[in-house]
C-alpha atoms as a PDB file:
ATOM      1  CA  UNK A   1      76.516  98.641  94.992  1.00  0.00           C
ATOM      2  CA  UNK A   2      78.972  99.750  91.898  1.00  0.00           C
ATOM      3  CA  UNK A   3      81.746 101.707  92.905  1.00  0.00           C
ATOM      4  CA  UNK A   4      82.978 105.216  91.882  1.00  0.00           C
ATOM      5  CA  UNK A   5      85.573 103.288  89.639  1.00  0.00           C
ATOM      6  CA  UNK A   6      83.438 101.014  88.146  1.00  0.00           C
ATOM      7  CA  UNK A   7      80.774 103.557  87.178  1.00  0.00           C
ATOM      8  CA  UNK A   8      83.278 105.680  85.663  1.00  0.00           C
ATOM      9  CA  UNK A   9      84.881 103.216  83.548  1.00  0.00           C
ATOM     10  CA  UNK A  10      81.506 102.388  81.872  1.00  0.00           C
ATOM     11  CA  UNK A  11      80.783 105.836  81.410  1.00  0.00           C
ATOM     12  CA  UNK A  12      83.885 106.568  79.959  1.00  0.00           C
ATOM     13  CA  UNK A  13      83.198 102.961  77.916  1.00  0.00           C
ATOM     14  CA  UNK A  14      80.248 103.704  76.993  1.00  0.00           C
ATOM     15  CA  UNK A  15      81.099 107.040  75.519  1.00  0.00           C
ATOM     16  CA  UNK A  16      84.033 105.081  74.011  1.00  0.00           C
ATOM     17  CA  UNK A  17      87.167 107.456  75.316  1.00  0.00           C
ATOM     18  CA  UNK A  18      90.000 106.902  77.559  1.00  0.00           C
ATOM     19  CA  UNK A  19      90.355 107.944  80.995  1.00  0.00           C
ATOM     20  CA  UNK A  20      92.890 110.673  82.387  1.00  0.00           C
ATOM     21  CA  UNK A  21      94.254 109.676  85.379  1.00  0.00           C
ATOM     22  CA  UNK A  22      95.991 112.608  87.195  1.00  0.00           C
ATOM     23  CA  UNK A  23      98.152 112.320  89.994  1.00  0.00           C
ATOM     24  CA  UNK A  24      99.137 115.117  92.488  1.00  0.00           C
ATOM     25  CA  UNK A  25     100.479 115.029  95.878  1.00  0.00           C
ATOM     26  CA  UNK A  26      98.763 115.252  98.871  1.00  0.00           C
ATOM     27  CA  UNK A  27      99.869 118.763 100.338  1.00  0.00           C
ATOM     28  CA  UNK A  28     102.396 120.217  97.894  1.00  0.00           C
ATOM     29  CA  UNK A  29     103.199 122.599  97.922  1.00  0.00           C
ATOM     30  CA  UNK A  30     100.850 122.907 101.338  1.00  0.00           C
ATOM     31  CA  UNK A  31      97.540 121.749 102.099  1.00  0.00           C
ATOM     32  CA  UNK A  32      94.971 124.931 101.420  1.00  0.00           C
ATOM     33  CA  UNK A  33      96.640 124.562  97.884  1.00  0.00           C
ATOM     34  CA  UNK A  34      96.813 121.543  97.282  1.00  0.00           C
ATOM     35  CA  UNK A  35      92.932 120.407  98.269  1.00  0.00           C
ATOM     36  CA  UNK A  36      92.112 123.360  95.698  1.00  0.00           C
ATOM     37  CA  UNK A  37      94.187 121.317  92.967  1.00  0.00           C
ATOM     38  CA  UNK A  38      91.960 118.280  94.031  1.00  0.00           C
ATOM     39  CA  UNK A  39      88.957 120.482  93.576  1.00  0.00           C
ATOM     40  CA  UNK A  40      89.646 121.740  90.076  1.00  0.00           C
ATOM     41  CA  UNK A  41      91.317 118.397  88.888  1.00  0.00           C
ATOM     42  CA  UNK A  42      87.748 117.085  87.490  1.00  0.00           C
ATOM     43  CA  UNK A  43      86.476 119.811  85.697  1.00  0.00           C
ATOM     44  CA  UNK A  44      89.221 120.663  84.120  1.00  0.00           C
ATOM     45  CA  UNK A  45      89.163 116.858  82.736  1.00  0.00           C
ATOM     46  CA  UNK A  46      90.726 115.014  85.282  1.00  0.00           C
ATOM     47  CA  UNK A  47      88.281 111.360  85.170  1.00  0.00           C
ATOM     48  CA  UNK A  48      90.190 109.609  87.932  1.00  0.00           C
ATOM     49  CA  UNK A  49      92.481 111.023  90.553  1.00  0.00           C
ATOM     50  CA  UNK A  50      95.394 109.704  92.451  1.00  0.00           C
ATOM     51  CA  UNK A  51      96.580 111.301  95.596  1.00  0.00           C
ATOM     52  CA  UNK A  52     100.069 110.692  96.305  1.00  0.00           C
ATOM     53  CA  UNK A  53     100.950 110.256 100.200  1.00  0.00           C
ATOM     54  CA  UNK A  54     104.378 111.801 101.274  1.00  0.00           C
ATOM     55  CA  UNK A  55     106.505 109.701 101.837  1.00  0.00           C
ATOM     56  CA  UNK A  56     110.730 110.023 102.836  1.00  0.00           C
ATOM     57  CA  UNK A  57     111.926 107.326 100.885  1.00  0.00           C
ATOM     58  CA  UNK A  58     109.732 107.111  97.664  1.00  0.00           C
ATOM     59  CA  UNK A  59     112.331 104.502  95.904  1.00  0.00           C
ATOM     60  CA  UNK A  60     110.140 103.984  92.491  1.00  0.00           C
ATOM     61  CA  UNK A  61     109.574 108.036  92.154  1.00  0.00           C
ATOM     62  CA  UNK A  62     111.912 110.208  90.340  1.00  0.00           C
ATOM     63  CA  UNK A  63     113.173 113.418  91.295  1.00  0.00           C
ATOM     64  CA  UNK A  64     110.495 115.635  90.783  1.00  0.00           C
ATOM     65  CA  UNK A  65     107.926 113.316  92.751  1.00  0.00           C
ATOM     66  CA  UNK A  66     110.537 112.997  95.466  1.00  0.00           C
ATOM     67  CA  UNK A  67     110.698 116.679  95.910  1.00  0.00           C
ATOM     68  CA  UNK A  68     106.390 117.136  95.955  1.00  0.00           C
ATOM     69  CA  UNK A  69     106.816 114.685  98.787  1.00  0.00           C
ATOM     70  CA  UNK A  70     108.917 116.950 100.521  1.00  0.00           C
ATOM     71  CA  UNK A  71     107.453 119.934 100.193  1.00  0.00           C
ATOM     72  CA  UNK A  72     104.819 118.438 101.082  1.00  0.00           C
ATOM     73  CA  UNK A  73     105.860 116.709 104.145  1.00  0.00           C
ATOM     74  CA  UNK A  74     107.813 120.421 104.931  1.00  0.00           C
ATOM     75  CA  UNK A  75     103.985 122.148 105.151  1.00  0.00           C
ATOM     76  CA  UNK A  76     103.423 119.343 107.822  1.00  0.00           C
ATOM     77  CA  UNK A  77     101.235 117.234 105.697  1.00  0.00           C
ATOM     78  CA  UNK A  78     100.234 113.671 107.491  1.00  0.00           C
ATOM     79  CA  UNK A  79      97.711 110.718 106.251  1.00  0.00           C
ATOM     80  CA  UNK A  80      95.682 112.151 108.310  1.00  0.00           C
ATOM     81  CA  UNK A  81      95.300 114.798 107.111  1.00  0.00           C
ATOM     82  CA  UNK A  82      95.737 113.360 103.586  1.00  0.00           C
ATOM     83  CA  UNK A  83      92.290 111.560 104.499  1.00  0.00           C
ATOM     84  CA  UNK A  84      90.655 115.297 105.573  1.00  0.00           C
ATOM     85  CA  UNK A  85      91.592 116.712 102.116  1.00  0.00           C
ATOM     86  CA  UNK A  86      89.733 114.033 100.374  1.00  0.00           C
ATOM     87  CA  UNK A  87      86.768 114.202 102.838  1.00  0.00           C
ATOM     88  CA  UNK A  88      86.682 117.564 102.329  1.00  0.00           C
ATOM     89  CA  UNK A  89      86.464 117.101  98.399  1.00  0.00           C
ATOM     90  CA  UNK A  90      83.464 114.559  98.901  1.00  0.00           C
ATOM     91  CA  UNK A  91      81.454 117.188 100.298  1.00  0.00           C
ATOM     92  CA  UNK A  92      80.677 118.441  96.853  1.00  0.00           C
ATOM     93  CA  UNK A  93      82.168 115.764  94.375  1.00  0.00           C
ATOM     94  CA  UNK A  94      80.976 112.517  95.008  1.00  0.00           C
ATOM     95  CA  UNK A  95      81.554 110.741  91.802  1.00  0.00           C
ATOM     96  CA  UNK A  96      85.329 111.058  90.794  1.00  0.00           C
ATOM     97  CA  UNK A  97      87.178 108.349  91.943  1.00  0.00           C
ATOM     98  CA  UNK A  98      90.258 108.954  94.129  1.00  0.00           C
ATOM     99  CA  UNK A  99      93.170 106.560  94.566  1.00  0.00           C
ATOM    100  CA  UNK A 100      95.585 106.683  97.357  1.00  0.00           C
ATOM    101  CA  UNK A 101      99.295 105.741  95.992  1.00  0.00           C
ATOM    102  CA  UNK A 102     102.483 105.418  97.611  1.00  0.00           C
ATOM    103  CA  UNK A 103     104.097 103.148 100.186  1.00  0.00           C
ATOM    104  CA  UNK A 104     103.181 101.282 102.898  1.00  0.00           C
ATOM    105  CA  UNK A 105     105.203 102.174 105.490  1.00  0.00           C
ATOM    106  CA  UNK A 106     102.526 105.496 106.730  1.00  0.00           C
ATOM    107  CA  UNK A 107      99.623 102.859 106.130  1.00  0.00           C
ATOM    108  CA  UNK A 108     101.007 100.561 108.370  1.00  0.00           C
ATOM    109  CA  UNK A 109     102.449 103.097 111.316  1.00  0.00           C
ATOM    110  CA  UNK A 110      98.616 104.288 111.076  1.00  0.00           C
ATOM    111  CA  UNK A 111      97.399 101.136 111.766  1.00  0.00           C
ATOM    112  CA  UNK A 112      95.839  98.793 108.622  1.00  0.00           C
ATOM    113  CA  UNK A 113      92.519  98.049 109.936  1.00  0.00           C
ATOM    114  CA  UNK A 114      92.020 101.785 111.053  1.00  0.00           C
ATOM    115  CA  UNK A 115      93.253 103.234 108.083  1.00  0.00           C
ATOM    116  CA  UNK A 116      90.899 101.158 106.019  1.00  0.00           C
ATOM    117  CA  UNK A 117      88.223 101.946 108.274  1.00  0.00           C
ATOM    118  CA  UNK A 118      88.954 105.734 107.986  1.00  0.00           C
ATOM    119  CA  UNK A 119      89.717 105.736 104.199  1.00  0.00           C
ATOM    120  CA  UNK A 120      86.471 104.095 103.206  1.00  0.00           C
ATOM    121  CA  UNK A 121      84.956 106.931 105.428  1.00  0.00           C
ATOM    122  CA  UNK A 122      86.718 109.513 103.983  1.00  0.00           C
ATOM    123  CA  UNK A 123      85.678 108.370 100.696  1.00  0.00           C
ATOM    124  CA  UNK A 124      88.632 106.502  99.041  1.00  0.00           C
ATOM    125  CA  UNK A 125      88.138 104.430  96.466  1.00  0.00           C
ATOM    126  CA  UNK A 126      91.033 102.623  95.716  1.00  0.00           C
ATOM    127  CA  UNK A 127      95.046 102.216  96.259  1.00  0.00           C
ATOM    128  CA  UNK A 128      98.449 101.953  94.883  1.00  0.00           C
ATOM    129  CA  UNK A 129     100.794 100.702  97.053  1.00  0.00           C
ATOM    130  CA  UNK A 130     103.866 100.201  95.191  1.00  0.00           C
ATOM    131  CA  UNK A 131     106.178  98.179  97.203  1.00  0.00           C
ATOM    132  CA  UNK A 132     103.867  95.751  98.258  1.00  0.00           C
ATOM    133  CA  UNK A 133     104.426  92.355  96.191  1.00  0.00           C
ATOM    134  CA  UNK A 134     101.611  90.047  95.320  1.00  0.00           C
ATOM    135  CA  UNK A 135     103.581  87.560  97.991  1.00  0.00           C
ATOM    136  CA  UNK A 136     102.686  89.919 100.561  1.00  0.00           C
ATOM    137  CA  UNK A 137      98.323  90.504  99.969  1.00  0.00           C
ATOM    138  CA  UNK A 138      97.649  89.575 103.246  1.00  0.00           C
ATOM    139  CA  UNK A 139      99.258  92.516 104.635  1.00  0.00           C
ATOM    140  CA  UNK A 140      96.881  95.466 103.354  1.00  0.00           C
ATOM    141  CA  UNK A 141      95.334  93.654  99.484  1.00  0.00           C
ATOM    142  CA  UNK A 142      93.188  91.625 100.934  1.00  0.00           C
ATOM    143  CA  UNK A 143      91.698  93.292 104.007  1.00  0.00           C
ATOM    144  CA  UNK A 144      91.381  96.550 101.695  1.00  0.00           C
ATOM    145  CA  UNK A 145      89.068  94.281  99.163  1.00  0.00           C
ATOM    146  CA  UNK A 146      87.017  92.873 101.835  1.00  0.00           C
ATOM    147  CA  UNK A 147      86.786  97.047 102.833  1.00  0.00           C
ATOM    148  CA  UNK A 148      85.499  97.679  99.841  1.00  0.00           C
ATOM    149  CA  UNK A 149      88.949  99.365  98.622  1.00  0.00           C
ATOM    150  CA  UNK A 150      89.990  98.576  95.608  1.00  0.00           C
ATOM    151  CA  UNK A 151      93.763  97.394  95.157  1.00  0.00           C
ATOM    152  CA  UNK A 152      95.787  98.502  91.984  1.00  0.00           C
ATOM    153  CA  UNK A 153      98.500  96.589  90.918  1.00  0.00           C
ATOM    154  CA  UNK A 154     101.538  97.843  88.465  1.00  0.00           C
ATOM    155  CA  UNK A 155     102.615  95.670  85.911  1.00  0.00           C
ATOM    156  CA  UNK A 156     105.910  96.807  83.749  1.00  0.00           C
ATOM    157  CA  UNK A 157     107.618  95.977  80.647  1.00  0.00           C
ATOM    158  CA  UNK A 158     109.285  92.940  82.913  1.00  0.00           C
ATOM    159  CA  UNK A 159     106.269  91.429  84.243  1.00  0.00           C
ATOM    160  CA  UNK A 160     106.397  88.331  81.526  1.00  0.00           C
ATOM    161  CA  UNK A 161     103.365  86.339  81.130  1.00  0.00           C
ATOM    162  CA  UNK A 162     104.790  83.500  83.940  1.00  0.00           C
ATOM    163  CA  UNK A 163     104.404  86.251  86.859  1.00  0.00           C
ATOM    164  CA  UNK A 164     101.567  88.028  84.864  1.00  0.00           C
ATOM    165  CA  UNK A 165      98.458  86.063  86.917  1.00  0.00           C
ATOM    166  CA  UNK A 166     100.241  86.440  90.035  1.00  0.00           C
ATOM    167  CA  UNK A 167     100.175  90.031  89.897  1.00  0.00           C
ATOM    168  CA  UNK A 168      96.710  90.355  88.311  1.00  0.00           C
ATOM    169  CA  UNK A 169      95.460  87.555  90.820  1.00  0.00           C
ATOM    170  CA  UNK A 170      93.949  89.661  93.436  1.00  0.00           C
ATOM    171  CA  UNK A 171      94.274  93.196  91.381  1.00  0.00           C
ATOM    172  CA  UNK A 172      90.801  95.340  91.179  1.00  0.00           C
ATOM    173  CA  UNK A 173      89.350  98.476  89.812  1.00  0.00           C
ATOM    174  CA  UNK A 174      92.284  98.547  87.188  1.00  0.00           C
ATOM    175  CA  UNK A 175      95.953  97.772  85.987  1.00  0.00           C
ATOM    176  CA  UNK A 176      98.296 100.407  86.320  1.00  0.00           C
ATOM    177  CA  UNK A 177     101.156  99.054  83.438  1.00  0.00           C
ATOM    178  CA  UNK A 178     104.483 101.144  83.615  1.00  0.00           C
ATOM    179  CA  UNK A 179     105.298 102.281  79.874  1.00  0.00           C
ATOM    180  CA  UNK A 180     109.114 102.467  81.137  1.00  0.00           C
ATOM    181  CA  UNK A 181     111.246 100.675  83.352  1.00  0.00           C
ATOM    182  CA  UNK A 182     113.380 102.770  86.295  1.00  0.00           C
ATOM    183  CA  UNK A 183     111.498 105.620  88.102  1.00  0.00           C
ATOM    184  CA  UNK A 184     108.558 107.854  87.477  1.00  0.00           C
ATOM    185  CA  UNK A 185     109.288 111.031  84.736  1.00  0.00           C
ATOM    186  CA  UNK A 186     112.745 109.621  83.522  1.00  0.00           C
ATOM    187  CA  UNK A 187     111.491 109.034  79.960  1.00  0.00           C
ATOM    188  CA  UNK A 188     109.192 108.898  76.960  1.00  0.00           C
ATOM    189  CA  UNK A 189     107.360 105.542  76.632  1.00  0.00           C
ATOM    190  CA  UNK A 190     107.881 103.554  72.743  1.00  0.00           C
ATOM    191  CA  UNK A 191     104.031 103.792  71.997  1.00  0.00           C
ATOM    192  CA  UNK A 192     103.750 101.210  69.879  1.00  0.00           C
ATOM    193  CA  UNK A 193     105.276  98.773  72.258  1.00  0.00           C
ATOM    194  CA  UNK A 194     103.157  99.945  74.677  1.00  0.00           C
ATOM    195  CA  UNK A 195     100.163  99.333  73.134  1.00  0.00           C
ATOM    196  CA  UNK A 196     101.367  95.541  72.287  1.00  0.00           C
ATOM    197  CA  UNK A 197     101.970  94.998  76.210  1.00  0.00           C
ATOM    198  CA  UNK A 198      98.295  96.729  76.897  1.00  0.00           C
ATOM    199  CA  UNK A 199      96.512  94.311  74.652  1.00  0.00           C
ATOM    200  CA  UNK A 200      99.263  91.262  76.151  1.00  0.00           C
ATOM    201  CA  UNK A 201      97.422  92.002  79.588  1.00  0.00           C
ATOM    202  CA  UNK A 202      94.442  92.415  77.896  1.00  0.00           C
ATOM    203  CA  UNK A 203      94.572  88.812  77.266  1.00  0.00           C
ATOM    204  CA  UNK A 204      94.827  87.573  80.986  1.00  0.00           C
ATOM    205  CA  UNK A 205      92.362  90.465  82.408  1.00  0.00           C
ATOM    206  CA  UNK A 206      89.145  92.226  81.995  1.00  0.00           C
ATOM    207  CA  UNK A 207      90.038  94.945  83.837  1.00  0.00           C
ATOM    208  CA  UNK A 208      90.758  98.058  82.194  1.00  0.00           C
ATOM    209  CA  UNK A 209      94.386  98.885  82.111  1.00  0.00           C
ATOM    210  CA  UNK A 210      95.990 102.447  82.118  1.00  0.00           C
ATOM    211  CA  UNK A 211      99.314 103.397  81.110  1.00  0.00           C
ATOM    212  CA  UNK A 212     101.658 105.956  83.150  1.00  0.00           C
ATOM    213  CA  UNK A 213     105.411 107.314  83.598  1.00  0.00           C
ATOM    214  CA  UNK A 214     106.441 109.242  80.815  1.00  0.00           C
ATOM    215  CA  UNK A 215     103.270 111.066  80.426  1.00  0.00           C
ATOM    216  CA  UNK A 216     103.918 114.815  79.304  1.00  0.00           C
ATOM    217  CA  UNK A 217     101.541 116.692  76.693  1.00  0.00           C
ATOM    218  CA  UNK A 218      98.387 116.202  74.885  1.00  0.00           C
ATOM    219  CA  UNK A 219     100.481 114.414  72.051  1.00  0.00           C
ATOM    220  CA  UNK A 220     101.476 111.482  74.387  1.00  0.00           C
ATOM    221  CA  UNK A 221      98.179 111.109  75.756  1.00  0.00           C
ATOM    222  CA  UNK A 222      96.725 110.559  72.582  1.00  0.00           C
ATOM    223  CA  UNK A 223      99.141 108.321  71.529  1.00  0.00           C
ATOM    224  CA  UNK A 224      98.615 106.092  74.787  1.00  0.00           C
ATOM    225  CA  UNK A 225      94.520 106.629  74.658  1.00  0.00           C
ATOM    226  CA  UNK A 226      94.859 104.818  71.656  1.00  0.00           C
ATOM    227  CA  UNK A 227      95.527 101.598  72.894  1.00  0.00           C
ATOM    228  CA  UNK A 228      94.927 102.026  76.270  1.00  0.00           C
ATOM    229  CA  UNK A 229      91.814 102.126  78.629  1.00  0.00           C
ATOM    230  CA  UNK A 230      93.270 105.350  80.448  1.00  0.00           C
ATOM    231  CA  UNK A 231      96.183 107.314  80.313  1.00  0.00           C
ATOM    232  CA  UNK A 232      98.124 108.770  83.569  1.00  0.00           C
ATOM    233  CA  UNK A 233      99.808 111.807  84.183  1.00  0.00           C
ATOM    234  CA  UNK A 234     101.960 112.674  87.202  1.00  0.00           C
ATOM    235  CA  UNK A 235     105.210 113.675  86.931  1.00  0.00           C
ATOM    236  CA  UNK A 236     104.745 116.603  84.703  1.00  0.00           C
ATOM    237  CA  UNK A 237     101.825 118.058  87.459  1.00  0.00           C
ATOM    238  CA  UNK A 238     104.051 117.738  90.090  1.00  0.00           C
ATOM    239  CA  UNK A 239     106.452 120.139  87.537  1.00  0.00           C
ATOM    240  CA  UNK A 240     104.311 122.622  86.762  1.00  0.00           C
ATOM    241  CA  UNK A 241     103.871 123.028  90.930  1.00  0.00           C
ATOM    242  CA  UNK A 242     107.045 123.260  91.504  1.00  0.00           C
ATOM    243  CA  UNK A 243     107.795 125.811  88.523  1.00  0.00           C
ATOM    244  CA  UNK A 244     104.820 127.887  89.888  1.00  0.00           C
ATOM    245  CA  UNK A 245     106.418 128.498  93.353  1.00  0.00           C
ATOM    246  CA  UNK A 246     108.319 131.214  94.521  1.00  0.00           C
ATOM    247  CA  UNK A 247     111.968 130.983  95.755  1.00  0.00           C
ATOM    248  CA  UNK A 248     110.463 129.870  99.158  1.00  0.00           C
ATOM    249  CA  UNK A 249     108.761 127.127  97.575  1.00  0.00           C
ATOM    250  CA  UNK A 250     105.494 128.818  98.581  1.00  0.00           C
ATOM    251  CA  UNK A 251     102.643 128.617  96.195  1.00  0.00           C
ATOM    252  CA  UNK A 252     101.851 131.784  94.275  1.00  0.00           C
ATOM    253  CA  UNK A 253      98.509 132.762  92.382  1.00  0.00           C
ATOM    254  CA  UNK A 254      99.743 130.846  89.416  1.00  0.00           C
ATOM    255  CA  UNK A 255      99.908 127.600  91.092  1.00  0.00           C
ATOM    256  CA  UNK A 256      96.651 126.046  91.528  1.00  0.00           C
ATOM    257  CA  UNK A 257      95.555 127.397  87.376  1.00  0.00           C
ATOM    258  CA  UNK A 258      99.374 126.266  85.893  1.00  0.00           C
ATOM    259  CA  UNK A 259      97.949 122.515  87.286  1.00  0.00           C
ATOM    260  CA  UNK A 260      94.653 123.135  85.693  1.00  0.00           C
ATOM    261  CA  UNK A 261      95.618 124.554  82.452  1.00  0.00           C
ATOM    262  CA  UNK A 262      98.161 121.484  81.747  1.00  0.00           C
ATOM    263  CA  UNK A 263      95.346 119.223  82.740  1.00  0.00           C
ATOM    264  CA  UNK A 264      92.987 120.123  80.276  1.00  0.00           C
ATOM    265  CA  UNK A 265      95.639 120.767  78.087  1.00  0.00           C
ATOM    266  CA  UNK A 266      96.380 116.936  78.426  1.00  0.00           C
ATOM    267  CA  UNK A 267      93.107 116.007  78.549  1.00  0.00           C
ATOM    268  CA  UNK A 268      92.238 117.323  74.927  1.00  0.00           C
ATOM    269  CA  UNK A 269      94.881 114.591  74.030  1.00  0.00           C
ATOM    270  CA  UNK A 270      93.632 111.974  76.084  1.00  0.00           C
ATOM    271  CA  UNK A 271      89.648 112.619  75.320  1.00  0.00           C
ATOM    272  CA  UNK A 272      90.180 112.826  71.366  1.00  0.00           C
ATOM    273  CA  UNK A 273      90.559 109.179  70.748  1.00  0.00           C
ATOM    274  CA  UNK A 274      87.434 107.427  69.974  1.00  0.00           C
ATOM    275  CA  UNK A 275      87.302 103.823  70.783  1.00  0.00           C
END
């Protein structure tokens, strides 16, 4: 059976544009609001979508992640509940792809083999899980792939071509390659070296690769879609959340379309490119 990811990416192949990757986080600023920002992420040109799990101690996530987290975690927002959001979405989107990132710490108090069991149920298609090392696949990689899960790896401007196939070794449904080094949002990629470390990878994988961090208007997006197989956007989401609440950090009627508009917004970038 093909998976959600792999369908899309031929799609988006075969109509020779690059995926938008969108990343929100799972109940921020609370969980009504955000499962209708997962609802209106793929028609407003959203092609894949990563749901961020709140964590406390997101170490590779800059400041404006960090806060969605805890917001989010504030509203009383749980994996479990995480996984009822997406369920929720399946019942009348079945083909967008949805990828789980964060940490493993709230995978592993939830219990690996349930949590797989429960997130294939739910209807998750793949994760990030960013502080889990290739050294370490037996711990959630592996036993997600045998699930049916895929596992996305990150590669960054310091994965050299020695550690390269250890990263890719076990890496499915796509690379995630980090146009910057430190944390997510801190800065503008170079796009011309970024496209020169896409094709690099490009040499040891046949996996599409997407590029993320950095990520802020239609003008980046094109610039990345150029060279890239998909281009992700997080960090400037999570912004236009927080910039729609009120002084309580409660949503207002402005929240859910601010998401939307930059989304398509960022899409017309990202969807202009033709391979």
């Amino acid at each position: 059976m093909t998976s959600r990811l792999t369908a899309r990416f031929a799609a988006l192949a075969a109509e020779r544009r690059a995926a938008l990757v969108t990343f929100v986080t799972a109940g921020d600023p609370d969980i009504e609001t955000s499962a209708k920002i997962l609802a209106g992420l793929p028609a407003a040109g959203a092609d894949i979508i990563e749901f961020g799990m709140p964590f406390t101690d997101p170490m590779a996530d800059g400041p404006a992640i960090q806060a969605a987290g805890l917001r989010a975690l504030k509203a009383g927002m749980t994996l479990t509940k995480t996984l009822g959001v997406i369920r929720d979405f399946r019942q009348s989107n079945d083909a967008t792809p949805i990828i789980l990132m964060g940490y493993f710490n709230p995978i592993y108090i939830y219990g690996v083999e349930r949590f797989l069991v429960d997130a294939k149920a739910a209807g998750v298609d793949g994760l990030i899980v960013v502080d889990l090392p290739p050294e370490e696949d037996d711990e959630l990689c592996l036993p997600a792939l045998k699930a049916g899960i895929a596992f996305i790896r990150l590669a960054t401007p310091t994965t050299d071509d020695k550690r390269l196939p250890k990263v890719l070794q076990n890496t499915s449904g796509f690379v995630y390659y980090v146009s910057i080094t430190g944390i997510t949002g801190s800065a503008t990629p170079d796009f011309n070296v970024v496209a020169g470390a896409v094709g690099r990878i490009k040499q040891h994988t046949d996996l599409p690769v997407c590029v993320g961090f950095g990520v802020k208007t239609a003008q980046h997006a094109r610039a990345i879609a150029e060279g890239a197989d998909g281009v992700v956007v997080g960090s400037a989401l999570v912004e236009a959340v927080r910039t729609s609440l009120d002084g309580e950090n409660r949503p207002t009627e402005t929240t859910v379309p601010a998401v939307l508009a930059l989304v398509s917004e960022i899409a017309k970038g990202a969807h202009s490119v033709t391979k």
